[in-house]
PDB file of N, CA and C in Angstrom:
ATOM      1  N   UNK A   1     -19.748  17.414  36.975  1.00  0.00           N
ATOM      2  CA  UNK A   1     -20.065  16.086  36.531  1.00  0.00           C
ATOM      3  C   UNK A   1     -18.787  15.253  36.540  1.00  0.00           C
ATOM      4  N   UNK A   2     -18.606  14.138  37.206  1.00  0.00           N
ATOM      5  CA  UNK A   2     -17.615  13.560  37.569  1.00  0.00           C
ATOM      6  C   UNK A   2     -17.545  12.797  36.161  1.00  0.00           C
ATOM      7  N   UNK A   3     -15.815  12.296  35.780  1.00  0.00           N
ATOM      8  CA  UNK A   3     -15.996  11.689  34.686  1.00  0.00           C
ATOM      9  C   UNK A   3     -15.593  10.154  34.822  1.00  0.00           C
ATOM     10  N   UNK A   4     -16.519   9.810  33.603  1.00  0.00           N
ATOM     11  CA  UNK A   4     -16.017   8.184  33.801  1.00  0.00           C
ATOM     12  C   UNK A   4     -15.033   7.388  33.074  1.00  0.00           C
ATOM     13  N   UNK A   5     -13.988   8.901  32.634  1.00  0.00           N
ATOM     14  CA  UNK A   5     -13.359   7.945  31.442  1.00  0.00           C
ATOM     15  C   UNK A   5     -11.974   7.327  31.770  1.00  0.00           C
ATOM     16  N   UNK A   6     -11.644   5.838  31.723  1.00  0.00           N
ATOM     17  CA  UNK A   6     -10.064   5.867  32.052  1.00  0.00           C
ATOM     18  C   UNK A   6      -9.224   6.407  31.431  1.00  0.00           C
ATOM     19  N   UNK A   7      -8.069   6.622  32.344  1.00  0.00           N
ATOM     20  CA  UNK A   7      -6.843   7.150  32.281  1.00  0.00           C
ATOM     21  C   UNK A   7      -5.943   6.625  31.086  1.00  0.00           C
ATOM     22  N   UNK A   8      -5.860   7.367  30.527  1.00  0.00           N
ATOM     23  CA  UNK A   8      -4.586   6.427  29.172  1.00  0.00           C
ATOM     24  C   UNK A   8      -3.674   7.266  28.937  1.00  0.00           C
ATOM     25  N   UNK A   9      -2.185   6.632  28.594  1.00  0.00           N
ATOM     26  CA  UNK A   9      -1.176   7.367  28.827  1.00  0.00           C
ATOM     27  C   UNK A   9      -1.454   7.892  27.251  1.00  0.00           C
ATOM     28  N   UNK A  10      -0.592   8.954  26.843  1.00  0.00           N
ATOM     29  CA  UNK A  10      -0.466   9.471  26.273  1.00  0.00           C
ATOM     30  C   UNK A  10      -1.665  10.125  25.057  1.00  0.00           C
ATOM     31  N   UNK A  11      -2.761   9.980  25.981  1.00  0.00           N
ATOM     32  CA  UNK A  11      -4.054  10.605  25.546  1.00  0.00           C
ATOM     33  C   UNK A  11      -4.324  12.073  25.869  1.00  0.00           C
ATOM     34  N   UNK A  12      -5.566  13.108  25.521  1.00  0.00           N
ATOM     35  CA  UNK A  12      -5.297  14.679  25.339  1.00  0.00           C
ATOM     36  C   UNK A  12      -6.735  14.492  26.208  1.00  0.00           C
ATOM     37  N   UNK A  13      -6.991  15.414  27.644  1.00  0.00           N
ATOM     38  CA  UNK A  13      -7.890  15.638  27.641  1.00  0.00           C
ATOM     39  C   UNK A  13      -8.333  17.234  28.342  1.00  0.00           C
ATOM     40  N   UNK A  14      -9.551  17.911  28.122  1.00  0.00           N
ATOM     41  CA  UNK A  14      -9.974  18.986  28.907  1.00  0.00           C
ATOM     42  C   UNK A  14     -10.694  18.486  30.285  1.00  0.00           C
ATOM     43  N   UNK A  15     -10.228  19.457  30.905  1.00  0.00           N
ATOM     44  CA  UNK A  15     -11.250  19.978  32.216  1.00  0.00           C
ATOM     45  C   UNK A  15     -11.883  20.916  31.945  1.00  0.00           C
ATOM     46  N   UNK A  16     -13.263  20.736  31.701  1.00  0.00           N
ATOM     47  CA  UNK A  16     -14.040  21.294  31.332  1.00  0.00           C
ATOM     48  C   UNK A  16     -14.832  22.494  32.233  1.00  0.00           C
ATOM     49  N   UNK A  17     -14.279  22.261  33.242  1.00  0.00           N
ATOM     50  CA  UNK A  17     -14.377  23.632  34.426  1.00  0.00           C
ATOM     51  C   UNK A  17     -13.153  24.470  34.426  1.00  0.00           C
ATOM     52  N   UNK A  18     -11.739  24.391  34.412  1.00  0.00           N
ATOM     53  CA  UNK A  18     -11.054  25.088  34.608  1.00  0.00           C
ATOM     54  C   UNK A  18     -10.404  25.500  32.853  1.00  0.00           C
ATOM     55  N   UNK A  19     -10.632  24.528  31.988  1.00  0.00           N
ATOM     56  CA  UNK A  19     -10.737  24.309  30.471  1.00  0.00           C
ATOM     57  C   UNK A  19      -9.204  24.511  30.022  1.00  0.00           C
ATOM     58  N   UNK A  20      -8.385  23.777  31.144  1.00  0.00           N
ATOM     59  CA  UNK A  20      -7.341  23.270  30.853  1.00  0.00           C
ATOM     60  C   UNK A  20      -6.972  22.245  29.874  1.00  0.00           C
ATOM     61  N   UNK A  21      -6.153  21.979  29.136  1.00  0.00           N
ATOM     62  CA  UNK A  21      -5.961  21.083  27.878  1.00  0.00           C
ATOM     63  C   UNK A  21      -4.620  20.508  28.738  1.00  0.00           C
ATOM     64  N   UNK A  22      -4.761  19.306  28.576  1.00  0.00           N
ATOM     65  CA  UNK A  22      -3.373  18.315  29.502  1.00  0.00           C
ATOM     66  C   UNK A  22      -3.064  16.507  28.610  1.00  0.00           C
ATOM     67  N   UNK A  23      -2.517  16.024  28.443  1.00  0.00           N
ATOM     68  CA  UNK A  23      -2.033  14.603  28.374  1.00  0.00           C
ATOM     69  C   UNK A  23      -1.802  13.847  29.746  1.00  0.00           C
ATOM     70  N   UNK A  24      -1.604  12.765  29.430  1.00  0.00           N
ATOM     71  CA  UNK A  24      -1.692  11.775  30.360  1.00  0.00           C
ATOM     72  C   UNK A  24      -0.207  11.432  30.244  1.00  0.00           C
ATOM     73  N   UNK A  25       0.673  11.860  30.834  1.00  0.00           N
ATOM     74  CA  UNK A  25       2.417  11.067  30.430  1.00  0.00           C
ATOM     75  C   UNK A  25       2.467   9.966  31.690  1.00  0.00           C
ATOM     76  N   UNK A  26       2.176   9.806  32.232  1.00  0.00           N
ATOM     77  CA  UNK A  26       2.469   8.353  32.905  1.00  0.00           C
ATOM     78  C   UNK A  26       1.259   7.628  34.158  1.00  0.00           C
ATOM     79  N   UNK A  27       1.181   6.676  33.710  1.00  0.00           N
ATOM     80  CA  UNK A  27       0.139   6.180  35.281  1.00  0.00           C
ATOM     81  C   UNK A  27       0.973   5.681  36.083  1.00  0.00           C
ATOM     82  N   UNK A  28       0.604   5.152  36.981  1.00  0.00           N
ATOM     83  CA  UNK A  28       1.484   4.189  38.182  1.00  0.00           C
ATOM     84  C   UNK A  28       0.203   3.287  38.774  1.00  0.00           C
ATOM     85  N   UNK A  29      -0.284   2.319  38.519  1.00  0.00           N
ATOM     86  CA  UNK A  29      -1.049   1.801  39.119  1.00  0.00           C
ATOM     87  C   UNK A  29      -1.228   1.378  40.345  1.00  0.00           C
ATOM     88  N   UNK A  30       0.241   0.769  40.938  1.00  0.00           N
ATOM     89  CA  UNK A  30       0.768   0.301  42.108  1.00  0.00           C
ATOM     90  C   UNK A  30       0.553   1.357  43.017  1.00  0.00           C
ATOM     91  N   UNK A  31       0.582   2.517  42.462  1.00  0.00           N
ATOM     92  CA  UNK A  31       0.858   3.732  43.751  1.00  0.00           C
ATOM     93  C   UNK A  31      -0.467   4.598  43.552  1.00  0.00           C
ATOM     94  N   UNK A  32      -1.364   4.037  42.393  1.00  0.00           N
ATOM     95  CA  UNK A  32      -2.807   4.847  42.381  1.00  0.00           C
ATOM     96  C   UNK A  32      -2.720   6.132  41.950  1.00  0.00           C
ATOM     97  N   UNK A  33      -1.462   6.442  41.136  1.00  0.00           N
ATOM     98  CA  UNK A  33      -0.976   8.175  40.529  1.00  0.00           C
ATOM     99  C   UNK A  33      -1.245   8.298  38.786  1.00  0.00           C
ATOM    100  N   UNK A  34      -1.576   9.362  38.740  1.00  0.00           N
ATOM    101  CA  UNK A  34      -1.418   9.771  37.271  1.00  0.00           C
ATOM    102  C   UNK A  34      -0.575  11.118  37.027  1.00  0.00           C
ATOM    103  N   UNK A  35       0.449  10.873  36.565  1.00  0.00           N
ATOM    104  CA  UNK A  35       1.076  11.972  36.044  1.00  0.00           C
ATOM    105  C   UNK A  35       0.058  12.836  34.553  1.00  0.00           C
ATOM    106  N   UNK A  36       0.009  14.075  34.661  1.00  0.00           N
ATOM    107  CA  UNK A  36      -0.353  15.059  33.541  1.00  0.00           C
ATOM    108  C   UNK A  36       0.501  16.203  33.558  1.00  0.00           C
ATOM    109  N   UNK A  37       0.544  16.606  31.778  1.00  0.00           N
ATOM    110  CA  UNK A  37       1.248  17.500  31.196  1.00  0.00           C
ATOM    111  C   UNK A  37       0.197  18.572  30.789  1.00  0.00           C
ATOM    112  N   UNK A  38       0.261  19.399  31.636  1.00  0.00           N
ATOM    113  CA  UNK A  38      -0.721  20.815  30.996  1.00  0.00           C
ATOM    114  C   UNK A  38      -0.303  21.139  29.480  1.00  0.00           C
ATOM    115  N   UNK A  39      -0.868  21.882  28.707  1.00  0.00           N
ATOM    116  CA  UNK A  39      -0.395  21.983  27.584  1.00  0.00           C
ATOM    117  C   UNK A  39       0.377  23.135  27.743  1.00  0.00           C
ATOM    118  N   UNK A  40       0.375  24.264  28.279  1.00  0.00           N
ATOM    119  CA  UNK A  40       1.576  25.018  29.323  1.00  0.00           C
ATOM    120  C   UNK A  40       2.290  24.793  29.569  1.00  0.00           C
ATOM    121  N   UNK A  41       2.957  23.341  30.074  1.00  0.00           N
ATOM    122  CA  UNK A  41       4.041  22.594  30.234  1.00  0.00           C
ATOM    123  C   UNK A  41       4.280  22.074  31.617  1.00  0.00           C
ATOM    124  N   UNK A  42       2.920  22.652  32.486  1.00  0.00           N
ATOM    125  CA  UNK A  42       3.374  22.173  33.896  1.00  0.00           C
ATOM    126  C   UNK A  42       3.077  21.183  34.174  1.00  0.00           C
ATOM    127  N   UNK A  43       3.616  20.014  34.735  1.00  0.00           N
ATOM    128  CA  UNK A  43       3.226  18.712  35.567  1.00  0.00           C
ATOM    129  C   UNK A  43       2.851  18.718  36.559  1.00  0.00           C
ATOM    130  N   UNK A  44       1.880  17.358  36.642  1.00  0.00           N
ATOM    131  CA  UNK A  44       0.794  17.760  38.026  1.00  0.00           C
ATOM    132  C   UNK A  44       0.633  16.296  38.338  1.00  0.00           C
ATOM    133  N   UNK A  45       0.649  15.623  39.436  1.00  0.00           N
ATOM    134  CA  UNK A  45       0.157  14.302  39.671  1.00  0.00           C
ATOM    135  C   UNK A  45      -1.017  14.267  39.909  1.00  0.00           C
ATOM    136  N   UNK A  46      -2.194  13.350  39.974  1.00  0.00           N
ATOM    137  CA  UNK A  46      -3.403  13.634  40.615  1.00  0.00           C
ATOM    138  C   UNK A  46      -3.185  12.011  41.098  1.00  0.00           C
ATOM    139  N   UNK A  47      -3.938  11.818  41.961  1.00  0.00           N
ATOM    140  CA  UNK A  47      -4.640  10.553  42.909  1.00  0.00           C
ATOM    141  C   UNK A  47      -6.145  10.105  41.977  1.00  0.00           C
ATOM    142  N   UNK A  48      -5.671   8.540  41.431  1.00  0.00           N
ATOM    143  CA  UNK A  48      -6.637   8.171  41.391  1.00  0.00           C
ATOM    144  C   UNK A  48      -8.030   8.254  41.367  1.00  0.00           C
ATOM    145  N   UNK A  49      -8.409   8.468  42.626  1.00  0.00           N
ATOM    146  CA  UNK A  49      -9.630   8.685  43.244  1.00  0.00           C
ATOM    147  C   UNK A  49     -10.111  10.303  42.833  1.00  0.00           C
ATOM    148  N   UNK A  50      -9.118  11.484  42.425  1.00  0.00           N
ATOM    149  CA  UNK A  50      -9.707  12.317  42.189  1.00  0.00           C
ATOM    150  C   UNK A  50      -9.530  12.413  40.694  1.00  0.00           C
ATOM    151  N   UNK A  51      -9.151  12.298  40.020  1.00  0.00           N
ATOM    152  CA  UNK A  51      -9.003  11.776  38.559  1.00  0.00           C
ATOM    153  C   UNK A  51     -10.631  11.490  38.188  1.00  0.00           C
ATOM    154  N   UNK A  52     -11.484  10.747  38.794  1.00  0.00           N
ATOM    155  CA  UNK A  52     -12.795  10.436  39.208  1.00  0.00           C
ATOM    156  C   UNK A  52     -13.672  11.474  39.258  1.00  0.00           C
ATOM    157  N   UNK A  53     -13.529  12.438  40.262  1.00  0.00           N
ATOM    158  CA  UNK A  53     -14.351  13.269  40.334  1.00  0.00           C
ATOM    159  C   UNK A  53     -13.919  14.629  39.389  1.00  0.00           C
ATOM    160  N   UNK A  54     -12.709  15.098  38.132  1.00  0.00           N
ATOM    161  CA  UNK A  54     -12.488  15.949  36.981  1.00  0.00           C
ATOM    162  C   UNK A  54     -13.636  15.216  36.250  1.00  0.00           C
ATOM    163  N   UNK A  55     -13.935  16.927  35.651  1.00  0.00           N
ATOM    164  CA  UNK A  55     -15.586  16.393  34.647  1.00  0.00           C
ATOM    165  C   UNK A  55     -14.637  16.961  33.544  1.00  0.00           C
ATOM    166  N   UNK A  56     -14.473  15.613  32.832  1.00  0.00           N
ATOM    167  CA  UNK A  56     -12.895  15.815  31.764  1.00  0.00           C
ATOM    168  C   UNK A  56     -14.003  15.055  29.947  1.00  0.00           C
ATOM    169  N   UNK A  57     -13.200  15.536  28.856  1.00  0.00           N
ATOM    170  CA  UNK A  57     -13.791  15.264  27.953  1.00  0.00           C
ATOM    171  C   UNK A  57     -12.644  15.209  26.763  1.00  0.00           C
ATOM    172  N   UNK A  58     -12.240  13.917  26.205  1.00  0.00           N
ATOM    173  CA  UNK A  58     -11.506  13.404  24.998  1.00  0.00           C
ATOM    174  C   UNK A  58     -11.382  14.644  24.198  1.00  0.00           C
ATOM    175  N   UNK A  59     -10.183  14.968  23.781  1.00  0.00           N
ATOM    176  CA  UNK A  59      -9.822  15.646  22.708  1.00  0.00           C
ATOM    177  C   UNK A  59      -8.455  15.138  22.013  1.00  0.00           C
ATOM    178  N   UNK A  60      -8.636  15.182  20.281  1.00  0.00           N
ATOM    179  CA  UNK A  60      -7.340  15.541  19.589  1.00  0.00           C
ATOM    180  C   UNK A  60      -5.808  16.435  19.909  1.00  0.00           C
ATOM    181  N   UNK A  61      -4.910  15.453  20.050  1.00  0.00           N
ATOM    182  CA  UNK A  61      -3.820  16.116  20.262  1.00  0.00           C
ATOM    183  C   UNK A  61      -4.117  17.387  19.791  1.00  0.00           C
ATOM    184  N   UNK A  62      -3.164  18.663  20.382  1.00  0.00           N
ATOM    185  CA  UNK A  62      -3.320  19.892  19.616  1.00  0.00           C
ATOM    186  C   UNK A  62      -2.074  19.906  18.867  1.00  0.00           C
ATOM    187  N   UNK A  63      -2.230  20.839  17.504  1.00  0.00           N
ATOM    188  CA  UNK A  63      -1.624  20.895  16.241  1.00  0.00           C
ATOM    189  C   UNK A  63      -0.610  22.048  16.851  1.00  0.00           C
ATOM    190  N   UNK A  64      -0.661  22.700  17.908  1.00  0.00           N
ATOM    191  CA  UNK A  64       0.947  23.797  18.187  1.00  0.00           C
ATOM    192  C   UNK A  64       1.061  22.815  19.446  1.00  0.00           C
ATOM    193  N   UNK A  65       2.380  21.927  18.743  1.00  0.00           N
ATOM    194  CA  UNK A  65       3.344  21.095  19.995  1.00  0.00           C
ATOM    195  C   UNK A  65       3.847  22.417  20.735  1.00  0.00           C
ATOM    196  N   UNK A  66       4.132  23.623  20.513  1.00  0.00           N
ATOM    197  CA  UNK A  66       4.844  24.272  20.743  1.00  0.00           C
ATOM    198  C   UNK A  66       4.577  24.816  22.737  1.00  0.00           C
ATOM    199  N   UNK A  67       3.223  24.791  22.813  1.00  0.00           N
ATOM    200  CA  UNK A  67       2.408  25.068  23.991  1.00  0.00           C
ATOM    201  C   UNK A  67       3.372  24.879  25.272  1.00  0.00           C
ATOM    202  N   UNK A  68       4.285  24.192  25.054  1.00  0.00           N
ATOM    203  CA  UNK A  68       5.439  24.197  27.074  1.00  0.00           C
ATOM    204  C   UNK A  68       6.476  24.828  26.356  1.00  0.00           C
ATOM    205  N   UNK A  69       6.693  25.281  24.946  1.00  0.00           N
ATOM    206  CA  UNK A  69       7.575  25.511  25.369  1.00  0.00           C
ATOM    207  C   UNK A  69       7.759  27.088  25.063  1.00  0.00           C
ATOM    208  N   UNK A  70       7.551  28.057  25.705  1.00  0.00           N
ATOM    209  CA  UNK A  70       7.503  29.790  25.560  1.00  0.00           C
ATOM    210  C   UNK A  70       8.519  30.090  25.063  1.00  0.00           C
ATOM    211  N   UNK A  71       9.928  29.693  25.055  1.00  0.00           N
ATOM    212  CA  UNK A  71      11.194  30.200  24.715  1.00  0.00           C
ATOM    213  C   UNK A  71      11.863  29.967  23.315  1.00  0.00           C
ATOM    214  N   UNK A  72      10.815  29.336  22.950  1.00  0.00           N
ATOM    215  CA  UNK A  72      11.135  29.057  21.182  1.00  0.00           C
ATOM    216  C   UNK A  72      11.509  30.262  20.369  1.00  0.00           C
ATOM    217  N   UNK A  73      12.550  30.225  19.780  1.00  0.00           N
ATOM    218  CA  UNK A  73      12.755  31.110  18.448  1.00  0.00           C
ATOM    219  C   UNK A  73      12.212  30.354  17.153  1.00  0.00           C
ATOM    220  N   UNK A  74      12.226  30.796  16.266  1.00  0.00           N
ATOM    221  CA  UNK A  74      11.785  30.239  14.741  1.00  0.00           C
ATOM    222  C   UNK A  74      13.162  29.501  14.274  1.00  0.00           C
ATOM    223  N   UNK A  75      14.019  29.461  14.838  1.00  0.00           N
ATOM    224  CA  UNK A  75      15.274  28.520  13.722  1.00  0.00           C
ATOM    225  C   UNK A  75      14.892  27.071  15.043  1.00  0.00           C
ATOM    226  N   UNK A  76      14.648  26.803  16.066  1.00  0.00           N
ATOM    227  CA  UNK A  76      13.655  26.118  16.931  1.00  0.00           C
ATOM    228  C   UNK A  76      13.005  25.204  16.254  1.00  0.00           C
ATOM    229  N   UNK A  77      12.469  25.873  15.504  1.00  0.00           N
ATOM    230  CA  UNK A  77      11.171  24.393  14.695  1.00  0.00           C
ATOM    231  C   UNK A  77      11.376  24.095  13.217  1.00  0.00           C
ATOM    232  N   UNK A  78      13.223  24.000  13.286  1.00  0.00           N
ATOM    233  CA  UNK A  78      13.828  23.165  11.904  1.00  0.00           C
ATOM    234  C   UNK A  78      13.502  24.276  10.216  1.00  0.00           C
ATOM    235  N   UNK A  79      13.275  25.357  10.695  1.00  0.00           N
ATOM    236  CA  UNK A  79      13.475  26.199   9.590  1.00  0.00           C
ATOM    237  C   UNK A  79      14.256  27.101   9.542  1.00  0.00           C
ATOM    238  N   UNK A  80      15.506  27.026   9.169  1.00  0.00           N
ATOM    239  CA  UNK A  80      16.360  28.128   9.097  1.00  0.00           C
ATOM    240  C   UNK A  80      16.306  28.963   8.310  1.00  0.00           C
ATOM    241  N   UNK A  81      15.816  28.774   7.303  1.00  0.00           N
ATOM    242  CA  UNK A  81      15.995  29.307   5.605  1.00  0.00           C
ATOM    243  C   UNK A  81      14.389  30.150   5.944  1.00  0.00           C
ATOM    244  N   UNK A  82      14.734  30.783   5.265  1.00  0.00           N
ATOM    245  CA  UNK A  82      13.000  31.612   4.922  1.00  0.00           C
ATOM    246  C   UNK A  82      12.288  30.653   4.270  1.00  0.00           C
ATOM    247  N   UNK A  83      11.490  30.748   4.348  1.00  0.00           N
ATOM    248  CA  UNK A  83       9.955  29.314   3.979  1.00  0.00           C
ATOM    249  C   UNK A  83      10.133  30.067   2.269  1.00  0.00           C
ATOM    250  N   UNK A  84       9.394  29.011   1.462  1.00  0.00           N
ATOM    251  CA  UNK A  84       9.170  29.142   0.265  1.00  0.00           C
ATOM    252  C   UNK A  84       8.065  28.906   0.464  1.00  0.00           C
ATOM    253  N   UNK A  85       7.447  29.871  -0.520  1.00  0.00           N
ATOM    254  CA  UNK A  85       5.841  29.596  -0.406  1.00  0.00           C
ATOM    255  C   UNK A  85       5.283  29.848  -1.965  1.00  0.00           C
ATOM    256  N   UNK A  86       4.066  29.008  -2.431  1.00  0.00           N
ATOM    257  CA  UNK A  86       3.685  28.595  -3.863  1.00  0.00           C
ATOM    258  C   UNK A  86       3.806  30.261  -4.564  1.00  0.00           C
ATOM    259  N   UNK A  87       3.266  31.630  -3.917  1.00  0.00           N
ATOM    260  CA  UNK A  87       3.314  32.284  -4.444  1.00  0.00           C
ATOM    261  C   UNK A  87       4.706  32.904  -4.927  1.00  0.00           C
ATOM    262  N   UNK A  88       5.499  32.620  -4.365  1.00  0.00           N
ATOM    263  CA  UNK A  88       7.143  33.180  -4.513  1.00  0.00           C
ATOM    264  C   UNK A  88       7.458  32.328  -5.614  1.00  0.00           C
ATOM    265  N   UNK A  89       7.310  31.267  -5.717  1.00  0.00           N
ATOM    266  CA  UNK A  89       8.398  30.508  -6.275  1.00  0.00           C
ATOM    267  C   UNK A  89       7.950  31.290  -8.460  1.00  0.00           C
ATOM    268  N   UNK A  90       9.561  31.183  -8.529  1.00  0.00           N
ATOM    269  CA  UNK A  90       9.409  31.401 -10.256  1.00  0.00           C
ATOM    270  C   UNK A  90       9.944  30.187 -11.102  1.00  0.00           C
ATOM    271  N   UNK A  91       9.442  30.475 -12.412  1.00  0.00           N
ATOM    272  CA  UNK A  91       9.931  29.455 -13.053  1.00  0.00           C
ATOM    273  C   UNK A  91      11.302  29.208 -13.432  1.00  0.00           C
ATOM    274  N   UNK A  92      11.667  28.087 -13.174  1.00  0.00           N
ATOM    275  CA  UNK A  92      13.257  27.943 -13.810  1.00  0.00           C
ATOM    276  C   UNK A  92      13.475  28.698 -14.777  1.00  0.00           C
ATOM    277  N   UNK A  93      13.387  29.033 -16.048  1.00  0.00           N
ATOM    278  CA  UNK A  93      13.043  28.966 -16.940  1.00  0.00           C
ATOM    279  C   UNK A  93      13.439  30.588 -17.305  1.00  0.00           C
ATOM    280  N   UNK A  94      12.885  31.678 -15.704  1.00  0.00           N
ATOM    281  CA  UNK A  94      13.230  32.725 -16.029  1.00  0.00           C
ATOM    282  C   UNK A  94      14.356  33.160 -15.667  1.00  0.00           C
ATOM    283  N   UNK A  95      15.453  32.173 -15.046  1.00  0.00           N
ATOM    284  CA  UNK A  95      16.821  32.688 -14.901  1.00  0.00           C
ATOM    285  C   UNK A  95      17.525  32.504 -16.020  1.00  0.00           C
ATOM    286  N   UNK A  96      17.109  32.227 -16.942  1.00  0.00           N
ATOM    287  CA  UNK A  96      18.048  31.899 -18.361  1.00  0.00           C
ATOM    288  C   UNK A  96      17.965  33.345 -19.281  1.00  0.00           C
ATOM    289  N   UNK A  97      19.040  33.467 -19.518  1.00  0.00           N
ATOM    290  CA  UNK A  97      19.406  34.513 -20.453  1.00  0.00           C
ATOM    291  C   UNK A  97      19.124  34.596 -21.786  1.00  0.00           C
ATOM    292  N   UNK A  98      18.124  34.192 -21.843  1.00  0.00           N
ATOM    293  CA  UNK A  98      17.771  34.632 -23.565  1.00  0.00           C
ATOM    294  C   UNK A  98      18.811  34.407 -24.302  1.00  0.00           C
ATOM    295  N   UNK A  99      19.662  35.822 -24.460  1.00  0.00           N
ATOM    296  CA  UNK A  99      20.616  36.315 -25.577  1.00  0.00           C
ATOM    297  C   UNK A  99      21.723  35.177 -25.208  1.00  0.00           C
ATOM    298  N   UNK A 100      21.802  35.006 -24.080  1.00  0.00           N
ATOM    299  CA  UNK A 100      23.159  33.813 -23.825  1.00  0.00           C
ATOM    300  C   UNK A 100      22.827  32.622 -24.347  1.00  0.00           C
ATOM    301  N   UNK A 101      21.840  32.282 -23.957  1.00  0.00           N
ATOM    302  CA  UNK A 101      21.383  30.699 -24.915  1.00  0.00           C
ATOM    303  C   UNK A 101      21.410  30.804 -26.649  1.00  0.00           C
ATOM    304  N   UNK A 102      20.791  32.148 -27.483  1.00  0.00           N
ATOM    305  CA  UNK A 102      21.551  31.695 -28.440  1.00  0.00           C
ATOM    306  C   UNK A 102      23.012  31.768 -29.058  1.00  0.00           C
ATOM    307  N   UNK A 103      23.675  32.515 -28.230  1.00  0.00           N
ATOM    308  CA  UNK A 103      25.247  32.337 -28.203  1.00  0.00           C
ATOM    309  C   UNK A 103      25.736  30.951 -28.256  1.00  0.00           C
ATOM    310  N   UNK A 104      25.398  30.321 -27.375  1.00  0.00           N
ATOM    311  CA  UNK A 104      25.989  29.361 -27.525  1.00  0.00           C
ATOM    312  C   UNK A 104      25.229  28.059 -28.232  1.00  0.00           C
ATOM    313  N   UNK A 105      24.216  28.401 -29.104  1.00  0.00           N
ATOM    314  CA  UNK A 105      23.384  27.864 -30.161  1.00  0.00           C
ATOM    315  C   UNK A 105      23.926  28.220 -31.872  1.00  0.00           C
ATOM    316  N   UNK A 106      25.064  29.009 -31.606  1.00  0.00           N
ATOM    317  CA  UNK A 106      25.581  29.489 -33.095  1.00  0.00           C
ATOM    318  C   UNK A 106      26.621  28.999 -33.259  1.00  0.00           C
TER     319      UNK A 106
END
């Protein structure tokens, strides 16, 4: 099923036959090209005219930007530190020394 939807840059869409997930990073109108970004990371131009005949369907950016890029480590995506998470965390409250606080209460 050929699709009828225009081309917009920086929009998310599937091919719903090969069920590739891609963006739109640049048109060229003058030259009848659309640049796309697989979510894999490969670039692909297509022609106009066949842009037309992909039976393609609107989707939401996807939530792992990570998809081009395979070579990521974890200090990569701005976390160096080990994550804190609600169950770890303790109360202030229990690093205080008891017996030391009333020491210096006398």
């Amino acid at each position: 099923m050929a699709t009828e939807l225009i081309p917009t840059v920086n929009s998310w869409y599937r091919d719903t036959e090969s069920e590739r997930v891609f963006e739109i990073v640049a048109l060229d109108e003058d030259d009848g090209t659309i640049e796309i970004q697989y979510f894999e990371g490969e670039i692909e131009e297509l022609d106009i005219d066949n842009w037309y005949d992909l039976s393609l369907n609107t989707i939401a950016a996807p939530e792992d930007w990570s998809g081009p890029y395979d070579d990521l480590v974890p200090d990569d995506f701005g976390d160096t530190e080990d994550p804190i998470h609600p169950e770890t965390w303790a109360s202030p409250l229990e690093d205080i020394d008891g017996d030391a606080a009333f020491e210096y209460g006398e």
